[in-house]
PDB file of N, CA and C in Angstrom:
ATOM      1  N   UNK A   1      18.546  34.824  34.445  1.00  0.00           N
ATOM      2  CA  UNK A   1      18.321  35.678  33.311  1.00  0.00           C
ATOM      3  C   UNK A   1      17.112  35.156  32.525  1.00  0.00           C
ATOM      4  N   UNK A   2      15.817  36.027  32.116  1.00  0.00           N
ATOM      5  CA  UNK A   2      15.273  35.533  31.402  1.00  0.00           C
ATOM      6  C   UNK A   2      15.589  35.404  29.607  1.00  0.00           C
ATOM      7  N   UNK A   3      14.850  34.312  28.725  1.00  0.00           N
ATOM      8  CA  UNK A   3      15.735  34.079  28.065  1.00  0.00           C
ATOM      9  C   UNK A   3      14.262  34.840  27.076  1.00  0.00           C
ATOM     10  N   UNK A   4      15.281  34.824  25.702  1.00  0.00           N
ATOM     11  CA  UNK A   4      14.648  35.191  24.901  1.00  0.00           C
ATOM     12  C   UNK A   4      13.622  34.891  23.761  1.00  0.00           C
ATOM     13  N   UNK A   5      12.918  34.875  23.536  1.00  0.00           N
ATOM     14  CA  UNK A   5      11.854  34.076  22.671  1.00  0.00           C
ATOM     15  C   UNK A   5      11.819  34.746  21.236  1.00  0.00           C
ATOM     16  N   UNK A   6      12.326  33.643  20.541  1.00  0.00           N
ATOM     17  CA  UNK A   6      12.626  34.286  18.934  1.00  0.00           C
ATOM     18  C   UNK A   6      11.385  33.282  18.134  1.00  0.00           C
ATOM     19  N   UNK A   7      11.572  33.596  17.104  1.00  0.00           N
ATOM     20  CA  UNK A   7      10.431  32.810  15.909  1.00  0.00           C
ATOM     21  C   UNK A   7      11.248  32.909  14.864  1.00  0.00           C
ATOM     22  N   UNK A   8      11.123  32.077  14.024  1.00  0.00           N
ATOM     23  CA  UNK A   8      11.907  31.700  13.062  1.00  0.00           C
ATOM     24  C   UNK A   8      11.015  31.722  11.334  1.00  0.00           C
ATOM     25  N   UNK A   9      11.047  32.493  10.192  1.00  0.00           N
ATOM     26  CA  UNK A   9      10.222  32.730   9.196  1.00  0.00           C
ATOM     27  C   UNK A   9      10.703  32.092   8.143  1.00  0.00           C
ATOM     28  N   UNK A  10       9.987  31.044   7.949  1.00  0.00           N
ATOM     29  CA  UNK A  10      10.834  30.068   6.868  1.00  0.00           C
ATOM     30  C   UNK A  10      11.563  28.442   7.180  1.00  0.00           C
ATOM     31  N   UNK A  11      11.422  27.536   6.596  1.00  0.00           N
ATOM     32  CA  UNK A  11      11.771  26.319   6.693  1.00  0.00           C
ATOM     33  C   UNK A  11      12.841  26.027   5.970  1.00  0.00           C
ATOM     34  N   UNK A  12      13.611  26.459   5.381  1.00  0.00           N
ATOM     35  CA  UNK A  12      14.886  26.289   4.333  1.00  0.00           C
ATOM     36  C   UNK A  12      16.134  25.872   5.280  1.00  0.00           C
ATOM     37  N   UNK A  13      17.123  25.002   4.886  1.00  0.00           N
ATOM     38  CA  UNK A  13      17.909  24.459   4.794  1.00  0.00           C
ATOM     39  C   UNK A  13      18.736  25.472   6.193  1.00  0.00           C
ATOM     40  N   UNK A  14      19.230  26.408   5.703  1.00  0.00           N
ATOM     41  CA  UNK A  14      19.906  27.430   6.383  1.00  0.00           C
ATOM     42  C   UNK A  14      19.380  27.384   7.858  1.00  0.00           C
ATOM     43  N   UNK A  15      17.691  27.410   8.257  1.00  0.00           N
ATOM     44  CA  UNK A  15      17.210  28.041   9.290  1.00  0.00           C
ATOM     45  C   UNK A  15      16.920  26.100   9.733  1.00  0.00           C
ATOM     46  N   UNK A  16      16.940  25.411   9.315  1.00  0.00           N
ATOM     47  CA  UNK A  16      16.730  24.023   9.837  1.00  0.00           C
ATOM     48  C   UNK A  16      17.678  23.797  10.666  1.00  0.00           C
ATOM     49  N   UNK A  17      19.836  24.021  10.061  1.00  0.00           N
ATOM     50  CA  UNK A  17      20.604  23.415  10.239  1.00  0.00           C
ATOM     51  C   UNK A  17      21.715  24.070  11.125  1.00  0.00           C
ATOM     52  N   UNK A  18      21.297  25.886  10.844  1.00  0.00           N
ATOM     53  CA  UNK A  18      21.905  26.889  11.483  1.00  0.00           C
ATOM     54  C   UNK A  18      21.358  27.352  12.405  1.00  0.00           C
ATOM     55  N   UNK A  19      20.081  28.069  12.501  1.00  0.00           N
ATOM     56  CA  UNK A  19      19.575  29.136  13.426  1.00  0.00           C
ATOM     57  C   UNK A  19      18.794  28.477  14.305  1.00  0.00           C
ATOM     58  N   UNK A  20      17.857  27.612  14.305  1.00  0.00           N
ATOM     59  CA  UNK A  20      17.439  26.491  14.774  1.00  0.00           C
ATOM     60  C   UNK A  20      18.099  25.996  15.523  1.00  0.00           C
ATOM     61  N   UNK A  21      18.733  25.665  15.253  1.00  0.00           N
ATOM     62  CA  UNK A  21      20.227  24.792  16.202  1.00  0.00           C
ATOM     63  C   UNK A  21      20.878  25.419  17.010  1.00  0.00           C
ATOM     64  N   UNK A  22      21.146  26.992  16.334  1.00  0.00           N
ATOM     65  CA  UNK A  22      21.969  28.010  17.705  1.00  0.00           C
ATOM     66  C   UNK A  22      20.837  28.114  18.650  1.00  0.00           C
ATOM     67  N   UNK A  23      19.786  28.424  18.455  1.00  0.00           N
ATOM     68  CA  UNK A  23      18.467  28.874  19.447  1.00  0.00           C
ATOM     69  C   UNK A  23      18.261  27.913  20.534  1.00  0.00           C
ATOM     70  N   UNK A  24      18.637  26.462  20.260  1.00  0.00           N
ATOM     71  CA  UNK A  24      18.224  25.349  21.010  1.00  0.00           C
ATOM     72  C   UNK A  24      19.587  25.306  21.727  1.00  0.00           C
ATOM     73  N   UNK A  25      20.497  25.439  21.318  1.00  0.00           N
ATOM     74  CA  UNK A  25      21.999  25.338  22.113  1.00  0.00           C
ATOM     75  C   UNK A  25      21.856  26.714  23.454  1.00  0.00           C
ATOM     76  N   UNK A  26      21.406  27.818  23.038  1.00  0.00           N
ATOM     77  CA  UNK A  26      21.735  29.298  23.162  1.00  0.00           C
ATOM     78  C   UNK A  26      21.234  28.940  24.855  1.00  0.00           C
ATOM     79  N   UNK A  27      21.910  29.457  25.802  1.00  0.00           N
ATOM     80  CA  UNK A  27      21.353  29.145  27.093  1.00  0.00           C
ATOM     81  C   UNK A  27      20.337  30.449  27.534  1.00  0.00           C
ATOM     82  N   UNK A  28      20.126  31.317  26.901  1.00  0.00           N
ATOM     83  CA  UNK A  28      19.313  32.825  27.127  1.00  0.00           C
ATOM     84  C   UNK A  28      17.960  32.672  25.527  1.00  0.00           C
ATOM     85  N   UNK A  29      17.987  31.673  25.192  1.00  0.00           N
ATOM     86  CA  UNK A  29      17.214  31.766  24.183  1.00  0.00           C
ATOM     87  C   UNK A  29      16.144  30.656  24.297  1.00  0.00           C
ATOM     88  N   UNK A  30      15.192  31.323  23.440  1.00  0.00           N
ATOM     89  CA  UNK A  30      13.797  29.955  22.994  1.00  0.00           C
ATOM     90  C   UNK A  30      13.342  29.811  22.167  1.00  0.00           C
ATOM     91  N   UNK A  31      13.383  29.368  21.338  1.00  0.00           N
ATOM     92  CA  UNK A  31      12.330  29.058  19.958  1.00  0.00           C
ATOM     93  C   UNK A  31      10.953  29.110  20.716  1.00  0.00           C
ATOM     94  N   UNK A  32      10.096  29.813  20.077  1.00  0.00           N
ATOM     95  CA  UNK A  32       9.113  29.689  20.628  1.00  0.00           C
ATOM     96  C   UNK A  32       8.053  29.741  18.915  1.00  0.00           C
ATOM     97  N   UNK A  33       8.431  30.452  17.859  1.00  0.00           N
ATOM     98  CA  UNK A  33       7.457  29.666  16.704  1.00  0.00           C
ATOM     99  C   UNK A  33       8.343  29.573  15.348  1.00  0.00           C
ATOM    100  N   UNK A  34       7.631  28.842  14.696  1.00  0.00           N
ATOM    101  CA  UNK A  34       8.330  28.253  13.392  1.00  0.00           C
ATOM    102  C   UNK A  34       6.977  28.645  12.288  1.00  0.00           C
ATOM    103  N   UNK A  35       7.448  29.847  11.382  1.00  0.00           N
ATOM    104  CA  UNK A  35       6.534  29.870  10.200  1.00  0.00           C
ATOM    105  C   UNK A  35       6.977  29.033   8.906  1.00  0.00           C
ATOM    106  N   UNK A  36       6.083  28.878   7.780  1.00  0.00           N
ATOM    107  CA  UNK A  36       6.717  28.307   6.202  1.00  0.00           C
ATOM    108  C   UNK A  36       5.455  27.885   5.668  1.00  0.00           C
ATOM    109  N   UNK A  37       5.725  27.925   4.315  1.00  0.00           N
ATOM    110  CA  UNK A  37       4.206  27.608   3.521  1.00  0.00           C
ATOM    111  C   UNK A  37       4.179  26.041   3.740  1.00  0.00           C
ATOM    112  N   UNK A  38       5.156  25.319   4.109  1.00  0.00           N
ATOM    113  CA  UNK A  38       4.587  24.018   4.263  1.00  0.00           C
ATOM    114  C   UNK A  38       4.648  23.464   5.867  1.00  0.00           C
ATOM    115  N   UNK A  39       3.301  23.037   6.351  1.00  0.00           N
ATOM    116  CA  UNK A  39       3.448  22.777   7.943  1.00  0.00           C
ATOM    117  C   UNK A  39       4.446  21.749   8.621  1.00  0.00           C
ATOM    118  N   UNK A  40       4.431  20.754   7.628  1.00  0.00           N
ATOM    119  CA  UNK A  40       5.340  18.840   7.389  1.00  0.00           C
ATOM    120  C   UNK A  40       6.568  20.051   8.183  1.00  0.00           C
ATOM    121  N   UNK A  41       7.304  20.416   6.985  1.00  0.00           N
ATOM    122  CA  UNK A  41       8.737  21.064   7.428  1.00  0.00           C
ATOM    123  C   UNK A  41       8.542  22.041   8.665  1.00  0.00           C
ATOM    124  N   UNK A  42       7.957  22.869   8.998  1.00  0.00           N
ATOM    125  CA  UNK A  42       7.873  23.397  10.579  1.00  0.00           C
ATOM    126  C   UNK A  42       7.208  22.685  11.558  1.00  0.00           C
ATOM    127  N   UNK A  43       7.335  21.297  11.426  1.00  0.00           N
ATOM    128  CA  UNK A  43       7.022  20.788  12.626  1.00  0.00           C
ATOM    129  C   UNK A  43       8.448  19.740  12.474  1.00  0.00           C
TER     130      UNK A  43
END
């Protein structure tokens, strides 16, 4: 199955500890970008 490539808008707490984390677990999924006004926190 190919998997899916999501991006993520924002660096806050929620998307660090929640969505972030399901995406990397998710066996059909990929993080593929990370936006936020500060670069430090999306990397």
């Amino acid at each position: 199955m190919e998997k899916v490539k999501w991006g993520v808008l924002g660096t806050a707490g929620i998307a660090k500890d929640q969505t972030i984390r399901g995406m990397i677990e998710a066996e059909n999924c990929s993080l593929y970008a990370i936006a936020g006004k500060n670069i430090d926190k999306a990397l």
